[in-house]
PDB file of N, CA and C in Angstrom:
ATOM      1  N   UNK A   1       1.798  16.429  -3.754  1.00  0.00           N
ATOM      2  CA  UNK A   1       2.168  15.116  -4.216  1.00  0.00           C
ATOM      3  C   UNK A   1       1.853  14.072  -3.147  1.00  0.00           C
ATOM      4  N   UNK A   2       1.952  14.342  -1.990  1.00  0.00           N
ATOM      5  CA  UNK A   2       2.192  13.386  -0.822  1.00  0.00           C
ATOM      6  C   UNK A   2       0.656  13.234  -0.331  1.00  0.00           C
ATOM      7  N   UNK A   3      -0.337  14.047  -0.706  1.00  0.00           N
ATOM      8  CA  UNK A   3      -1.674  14.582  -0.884  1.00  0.00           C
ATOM      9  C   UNK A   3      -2.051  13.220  -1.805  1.00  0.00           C
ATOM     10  N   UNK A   4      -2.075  13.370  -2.824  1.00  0.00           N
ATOM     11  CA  UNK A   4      -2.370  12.640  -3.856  1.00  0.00           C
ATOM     12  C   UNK A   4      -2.183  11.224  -3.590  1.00  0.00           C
ATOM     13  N   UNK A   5      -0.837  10.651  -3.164  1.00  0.00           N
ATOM     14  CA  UNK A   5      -0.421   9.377  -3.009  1.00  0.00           C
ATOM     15  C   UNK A   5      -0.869   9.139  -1.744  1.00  0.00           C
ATOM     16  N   UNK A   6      -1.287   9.894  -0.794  1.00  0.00           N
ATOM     17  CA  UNK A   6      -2.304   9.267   0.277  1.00  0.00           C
ATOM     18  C   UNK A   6      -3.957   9.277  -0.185  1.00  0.00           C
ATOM     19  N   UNK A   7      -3.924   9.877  -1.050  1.00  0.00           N
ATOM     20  CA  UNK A   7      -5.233   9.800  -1.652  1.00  0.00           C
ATOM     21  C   UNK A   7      -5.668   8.214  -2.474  1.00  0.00           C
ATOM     22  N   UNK A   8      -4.746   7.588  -3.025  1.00  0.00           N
ATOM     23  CA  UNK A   8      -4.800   6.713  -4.267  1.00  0.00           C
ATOM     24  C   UNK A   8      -4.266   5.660  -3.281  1.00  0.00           C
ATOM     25  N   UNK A   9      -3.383   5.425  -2.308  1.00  0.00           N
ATOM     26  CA  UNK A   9      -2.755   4.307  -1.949  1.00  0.00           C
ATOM     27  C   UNK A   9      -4.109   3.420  -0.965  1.00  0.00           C
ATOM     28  N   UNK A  10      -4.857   3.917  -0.412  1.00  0.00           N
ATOM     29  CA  UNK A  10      -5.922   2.506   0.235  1.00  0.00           C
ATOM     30  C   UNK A  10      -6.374   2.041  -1.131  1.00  0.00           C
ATOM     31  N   UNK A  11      -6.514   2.641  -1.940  1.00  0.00           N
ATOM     32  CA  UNK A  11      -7.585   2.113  -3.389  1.00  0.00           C
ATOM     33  C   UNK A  11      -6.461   1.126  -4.125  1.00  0.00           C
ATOM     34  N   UNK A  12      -5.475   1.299  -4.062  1.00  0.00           N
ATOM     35  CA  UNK A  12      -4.340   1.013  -5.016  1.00  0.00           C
ATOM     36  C   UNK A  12      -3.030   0.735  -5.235  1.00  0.00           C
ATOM     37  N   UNK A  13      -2.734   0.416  -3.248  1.00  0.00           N
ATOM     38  CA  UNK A  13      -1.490  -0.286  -2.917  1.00  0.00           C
ATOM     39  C   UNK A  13      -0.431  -0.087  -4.025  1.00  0.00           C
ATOM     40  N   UNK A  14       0.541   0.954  -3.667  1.00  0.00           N
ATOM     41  CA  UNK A  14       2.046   1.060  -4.253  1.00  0.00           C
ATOM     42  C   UNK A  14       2.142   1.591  -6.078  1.00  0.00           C
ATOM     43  N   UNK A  15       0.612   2.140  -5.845  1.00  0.00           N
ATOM     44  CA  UNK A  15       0.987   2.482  -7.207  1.00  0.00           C
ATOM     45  C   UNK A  15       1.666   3.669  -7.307  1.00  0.00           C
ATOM     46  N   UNK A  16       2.490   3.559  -8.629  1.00  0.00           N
ATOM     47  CA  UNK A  16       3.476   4.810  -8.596  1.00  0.00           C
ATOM     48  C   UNK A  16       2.696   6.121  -9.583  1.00  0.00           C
ATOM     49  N   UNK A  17       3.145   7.220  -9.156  1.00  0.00           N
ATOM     50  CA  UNK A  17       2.442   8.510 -10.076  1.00  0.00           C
ATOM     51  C   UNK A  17       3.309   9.094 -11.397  1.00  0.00           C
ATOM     52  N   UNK A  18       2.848   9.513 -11.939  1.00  0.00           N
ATOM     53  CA  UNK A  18       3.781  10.196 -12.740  1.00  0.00           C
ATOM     54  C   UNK A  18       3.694  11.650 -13.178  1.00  0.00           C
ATOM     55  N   UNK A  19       4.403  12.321 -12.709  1.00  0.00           N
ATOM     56  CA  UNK A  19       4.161  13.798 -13.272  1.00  0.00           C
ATOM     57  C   UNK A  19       4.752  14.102 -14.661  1.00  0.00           C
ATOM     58  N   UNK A  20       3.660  14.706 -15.414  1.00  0.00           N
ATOM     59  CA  UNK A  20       3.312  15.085 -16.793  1.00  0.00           C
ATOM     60  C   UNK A  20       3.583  16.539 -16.793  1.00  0.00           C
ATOM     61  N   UNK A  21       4.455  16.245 -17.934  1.00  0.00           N
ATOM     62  CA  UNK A  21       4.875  17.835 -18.411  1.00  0.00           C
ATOM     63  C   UNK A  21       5.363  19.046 -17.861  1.00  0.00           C
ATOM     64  N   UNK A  22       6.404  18.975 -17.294  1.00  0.00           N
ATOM     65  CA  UNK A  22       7.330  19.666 -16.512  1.00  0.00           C
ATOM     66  C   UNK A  22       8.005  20.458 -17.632  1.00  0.00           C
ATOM     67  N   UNK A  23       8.054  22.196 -17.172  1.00  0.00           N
ATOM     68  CA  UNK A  23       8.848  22.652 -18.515  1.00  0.00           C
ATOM     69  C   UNK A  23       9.013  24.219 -17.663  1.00  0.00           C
ATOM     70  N   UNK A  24      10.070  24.695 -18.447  1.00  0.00           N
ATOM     71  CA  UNK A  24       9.709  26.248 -18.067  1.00  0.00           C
ATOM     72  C   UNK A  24      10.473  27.093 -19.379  1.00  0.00           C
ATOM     73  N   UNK A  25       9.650  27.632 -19.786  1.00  0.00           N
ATOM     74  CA  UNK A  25      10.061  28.131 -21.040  1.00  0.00           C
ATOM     75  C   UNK A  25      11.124  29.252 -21.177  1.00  0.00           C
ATOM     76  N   UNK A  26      11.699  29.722 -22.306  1.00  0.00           N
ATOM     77  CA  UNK A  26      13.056  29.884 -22.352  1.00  0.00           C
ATOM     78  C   UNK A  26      12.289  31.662 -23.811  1.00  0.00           C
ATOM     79  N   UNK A  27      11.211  31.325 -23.833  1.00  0.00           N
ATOM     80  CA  UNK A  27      10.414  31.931 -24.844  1.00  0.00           C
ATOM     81  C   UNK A  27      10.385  33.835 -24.167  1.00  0.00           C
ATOM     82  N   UNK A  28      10.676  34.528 -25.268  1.00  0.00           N
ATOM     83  CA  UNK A  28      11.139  35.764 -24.541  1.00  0.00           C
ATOM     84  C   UNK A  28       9.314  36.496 -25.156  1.00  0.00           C
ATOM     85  N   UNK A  29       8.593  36.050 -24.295  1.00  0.00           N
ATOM     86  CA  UNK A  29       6.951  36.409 -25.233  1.00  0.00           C
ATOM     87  C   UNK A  29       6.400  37.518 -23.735  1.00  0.00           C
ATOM     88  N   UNK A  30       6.632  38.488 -24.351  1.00  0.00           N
ATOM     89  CA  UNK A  30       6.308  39.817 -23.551  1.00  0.00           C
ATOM     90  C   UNK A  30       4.710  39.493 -23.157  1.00  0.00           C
ATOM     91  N   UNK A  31       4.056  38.775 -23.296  1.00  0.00           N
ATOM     92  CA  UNK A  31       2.340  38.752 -23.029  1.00  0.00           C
ATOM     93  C   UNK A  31       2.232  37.894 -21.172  1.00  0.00           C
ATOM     94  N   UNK A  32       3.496  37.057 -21.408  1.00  0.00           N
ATOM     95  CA  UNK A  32       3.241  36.177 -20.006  1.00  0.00           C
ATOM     96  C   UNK A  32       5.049  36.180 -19.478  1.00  0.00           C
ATOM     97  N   UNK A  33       5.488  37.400 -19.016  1.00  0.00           N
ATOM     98  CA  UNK A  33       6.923  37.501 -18.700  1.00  0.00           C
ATOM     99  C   UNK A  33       7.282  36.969 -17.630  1.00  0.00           C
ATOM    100  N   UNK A  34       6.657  36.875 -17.003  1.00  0.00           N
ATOM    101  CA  UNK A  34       6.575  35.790 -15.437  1.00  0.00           C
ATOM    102  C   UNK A  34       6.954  34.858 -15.382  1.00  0.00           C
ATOM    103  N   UNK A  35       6.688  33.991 -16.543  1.00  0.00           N
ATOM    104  CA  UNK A  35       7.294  32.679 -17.019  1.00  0.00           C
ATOM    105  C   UNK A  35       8.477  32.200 -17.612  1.00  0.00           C
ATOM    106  N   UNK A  36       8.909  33.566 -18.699  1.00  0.00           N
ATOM    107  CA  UNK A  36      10.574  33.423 -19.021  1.00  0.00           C
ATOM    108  C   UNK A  36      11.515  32.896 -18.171  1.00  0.00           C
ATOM    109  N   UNK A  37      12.343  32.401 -18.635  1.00  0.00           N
ATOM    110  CA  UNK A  37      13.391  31.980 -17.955  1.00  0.00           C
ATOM    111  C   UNK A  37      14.257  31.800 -18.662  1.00  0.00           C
ATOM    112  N   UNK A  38      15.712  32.113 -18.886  1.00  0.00           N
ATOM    113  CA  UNK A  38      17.186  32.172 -19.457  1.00  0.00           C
ATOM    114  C   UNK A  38      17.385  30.704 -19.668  1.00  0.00           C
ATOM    115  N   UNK A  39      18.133  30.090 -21.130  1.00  0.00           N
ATOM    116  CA  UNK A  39      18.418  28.341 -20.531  1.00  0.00           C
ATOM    117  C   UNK A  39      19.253  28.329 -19.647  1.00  0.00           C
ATOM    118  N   UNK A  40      20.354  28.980 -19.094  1.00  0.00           N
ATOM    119  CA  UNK A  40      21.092  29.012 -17.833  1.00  0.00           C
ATOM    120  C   UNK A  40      20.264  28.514 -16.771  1.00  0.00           C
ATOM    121  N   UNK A  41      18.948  29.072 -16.724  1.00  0.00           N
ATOM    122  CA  UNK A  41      18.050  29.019 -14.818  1.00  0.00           C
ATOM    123  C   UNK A  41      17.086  27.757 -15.477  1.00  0.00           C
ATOM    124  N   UNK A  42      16.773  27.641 -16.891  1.00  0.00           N
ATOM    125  CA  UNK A  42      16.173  26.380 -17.102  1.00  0.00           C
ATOM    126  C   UNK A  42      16.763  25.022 -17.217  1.00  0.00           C
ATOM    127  N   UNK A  43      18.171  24.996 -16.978  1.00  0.00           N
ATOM    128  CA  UNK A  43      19.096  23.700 -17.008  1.00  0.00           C
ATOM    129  C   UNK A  43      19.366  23.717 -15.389  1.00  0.00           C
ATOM    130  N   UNK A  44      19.209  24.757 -14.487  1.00  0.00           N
ATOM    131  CA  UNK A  44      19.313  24.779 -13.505  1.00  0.00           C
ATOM    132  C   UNK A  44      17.821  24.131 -12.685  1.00  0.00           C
ATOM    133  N   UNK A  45      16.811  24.429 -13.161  1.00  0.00           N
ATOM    134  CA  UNK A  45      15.556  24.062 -12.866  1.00  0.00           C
ATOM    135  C   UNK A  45      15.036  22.882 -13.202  1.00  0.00           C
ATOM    136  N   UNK A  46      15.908  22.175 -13.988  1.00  0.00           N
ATOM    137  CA  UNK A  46      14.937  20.965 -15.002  1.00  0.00           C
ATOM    138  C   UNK A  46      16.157  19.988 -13.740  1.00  0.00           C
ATOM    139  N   UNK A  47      17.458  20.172 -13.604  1.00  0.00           N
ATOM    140  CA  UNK A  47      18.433  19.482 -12.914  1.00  0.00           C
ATOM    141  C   UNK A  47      17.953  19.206 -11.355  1.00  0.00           C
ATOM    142  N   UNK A  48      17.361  20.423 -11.079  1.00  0.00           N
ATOM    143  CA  UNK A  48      16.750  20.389  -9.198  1.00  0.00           C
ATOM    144  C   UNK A  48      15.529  19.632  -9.670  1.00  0.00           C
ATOM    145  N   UNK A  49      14.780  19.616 -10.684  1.00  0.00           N
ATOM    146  CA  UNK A  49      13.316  18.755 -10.754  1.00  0.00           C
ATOM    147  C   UNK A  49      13.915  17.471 -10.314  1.00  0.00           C
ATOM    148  N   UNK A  50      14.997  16.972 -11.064  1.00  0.00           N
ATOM    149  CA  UNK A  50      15.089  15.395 -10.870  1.00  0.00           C
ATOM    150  C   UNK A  50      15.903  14.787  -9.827  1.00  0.00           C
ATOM    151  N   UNK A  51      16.798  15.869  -9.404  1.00  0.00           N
ATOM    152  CA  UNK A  51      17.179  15.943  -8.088  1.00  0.00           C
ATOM    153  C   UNK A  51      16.161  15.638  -6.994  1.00  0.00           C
ATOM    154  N   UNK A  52      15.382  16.706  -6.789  1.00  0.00           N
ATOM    155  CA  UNK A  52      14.075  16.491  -5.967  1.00  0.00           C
ATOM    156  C   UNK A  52      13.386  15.264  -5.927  1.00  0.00           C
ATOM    157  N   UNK A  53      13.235  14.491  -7.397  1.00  0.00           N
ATOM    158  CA  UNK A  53      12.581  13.215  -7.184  1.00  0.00           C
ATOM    159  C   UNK A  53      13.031  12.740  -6.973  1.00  0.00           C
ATOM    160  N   UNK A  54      14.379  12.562  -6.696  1.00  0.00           N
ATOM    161  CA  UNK A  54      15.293  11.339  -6.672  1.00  0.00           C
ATOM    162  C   UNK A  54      15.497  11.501  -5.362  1.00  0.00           C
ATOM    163  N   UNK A  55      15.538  12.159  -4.721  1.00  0.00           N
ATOM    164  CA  UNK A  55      15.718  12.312  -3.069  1.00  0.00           C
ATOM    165  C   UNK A  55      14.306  12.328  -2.313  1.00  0.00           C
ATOM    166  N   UNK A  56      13.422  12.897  -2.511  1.00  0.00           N
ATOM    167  CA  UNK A  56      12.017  12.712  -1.833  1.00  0.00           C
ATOM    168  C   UNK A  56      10.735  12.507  -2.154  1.00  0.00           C
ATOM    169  N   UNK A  57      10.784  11.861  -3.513  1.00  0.00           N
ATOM    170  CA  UNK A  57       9.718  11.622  -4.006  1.00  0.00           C
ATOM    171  C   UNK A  57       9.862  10.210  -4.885  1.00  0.00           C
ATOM    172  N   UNK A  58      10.934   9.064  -4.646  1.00  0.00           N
ATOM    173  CA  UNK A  58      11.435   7.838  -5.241  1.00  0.00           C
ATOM    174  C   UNK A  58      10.534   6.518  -5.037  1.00  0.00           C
ATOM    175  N   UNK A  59       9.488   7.129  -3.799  1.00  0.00           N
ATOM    176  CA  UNK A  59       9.141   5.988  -3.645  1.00  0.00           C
ATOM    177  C   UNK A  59       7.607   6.521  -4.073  1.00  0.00           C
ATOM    178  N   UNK A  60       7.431   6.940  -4.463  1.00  0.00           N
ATOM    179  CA  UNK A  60       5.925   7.878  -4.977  1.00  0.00           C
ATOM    180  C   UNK A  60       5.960   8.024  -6.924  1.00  0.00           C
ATOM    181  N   UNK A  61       6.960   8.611  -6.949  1.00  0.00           N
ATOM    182  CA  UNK A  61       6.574   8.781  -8.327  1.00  0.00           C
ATOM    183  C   UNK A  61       7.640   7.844  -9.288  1.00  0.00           C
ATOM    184  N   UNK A  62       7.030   7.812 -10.491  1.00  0.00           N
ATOM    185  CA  UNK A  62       7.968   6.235 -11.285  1.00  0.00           C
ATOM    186  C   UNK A  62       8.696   7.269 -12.129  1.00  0.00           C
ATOM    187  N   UNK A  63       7.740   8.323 -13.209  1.00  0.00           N
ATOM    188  CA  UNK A  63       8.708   9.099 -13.941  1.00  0.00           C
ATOM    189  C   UNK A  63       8.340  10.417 -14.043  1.00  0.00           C
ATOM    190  N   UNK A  64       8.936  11.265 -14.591  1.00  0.00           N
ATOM    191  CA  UNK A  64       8.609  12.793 -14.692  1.00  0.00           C
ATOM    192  C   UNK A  64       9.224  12.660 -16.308  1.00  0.00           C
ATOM    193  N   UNK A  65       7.840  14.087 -16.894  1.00  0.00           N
ATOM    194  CA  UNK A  65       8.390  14.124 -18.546  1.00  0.00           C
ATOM    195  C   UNK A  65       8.634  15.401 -18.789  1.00  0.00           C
ATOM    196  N   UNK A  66       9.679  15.410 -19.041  1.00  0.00           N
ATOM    197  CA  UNK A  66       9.935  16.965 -19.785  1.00  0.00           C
ATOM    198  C   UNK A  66       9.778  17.380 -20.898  1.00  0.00           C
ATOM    199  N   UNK A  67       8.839  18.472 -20.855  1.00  0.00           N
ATOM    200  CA  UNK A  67       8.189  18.696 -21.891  1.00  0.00           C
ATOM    201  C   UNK A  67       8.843  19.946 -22.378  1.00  0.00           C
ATOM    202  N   UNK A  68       8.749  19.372 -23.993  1.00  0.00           N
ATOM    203  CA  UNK A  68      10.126  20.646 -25.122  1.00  0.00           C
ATOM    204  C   UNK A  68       8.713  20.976 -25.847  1.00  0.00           C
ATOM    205  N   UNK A  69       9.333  22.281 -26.359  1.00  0.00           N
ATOM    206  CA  UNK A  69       8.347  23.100 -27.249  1.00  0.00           C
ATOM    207  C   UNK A  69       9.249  23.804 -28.223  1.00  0.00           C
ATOM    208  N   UNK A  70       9.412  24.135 -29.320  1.00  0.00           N
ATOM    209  CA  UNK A  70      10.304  24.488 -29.859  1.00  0.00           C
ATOM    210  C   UNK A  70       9.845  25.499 -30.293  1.00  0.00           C
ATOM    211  N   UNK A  71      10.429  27.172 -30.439  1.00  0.00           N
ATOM    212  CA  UNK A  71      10.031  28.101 -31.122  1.00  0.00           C
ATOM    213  C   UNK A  71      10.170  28.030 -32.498  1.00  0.00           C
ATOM    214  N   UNK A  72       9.163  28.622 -33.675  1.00  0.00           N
ATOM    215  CA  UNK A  72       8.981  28.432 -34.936  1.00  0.00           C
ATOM    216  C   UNK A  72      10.206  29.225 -35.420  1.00  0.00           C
ATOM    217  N   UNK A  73      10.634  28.243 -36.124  1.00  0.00           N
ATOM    218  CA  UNK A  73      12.125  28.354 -37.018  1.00  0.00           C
ATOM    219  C   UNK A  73      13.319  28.369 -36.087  1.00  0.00           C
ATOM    220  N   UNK A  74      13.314  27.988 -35.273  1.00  0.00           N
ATOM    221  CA  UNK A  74      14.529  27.520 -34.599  1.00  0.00           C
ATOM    222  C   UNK A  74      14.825  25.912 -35.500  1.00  0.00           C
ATOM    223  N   UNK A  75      16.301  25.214 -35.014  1.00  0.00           N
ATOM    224  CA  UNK A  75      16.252  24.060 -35.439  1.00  0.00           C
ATOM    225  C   UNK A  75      16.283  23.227 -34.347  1.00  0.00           C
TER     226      UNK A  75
END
């Protein structure tokens, strides 16, 4: 991140970044198990994301989006 915003700031004085699509899925899909995660450790993970920006990354990035996916036939 700190990469990036020294990358863009001589060109572009104070512009802010935004990180796109932050997620960690909750999807129990035996093909990519690495990625599961319980909603317990994903309310825990999505809470430290904005934590994190809000403490060391406030003056760099404007917003972060969390990105939902919904499994078919859930409501």
């Amino acid at each position: 991140m700190f990469y990036l915003h020294n990358l863009i700031e001589p060109y572009d004085p104070g512009r802010k970044i935004w990180i796109m699509e932050i997620s960690y899925s909750t999807c129990s899909c035996s093909h990519l198990p690495a990625n599961n995660v319980t909603e317990a450790q994903q309310a825990d993970y999505v809470t430290r994301i904005y934590q994190y920006r809000r403490r060391y990354l406030s003056g760099i990035t404007d917003r972060i989006f969390w990105y939902q996916l919904r499994d078919p036939g859930t409501l």
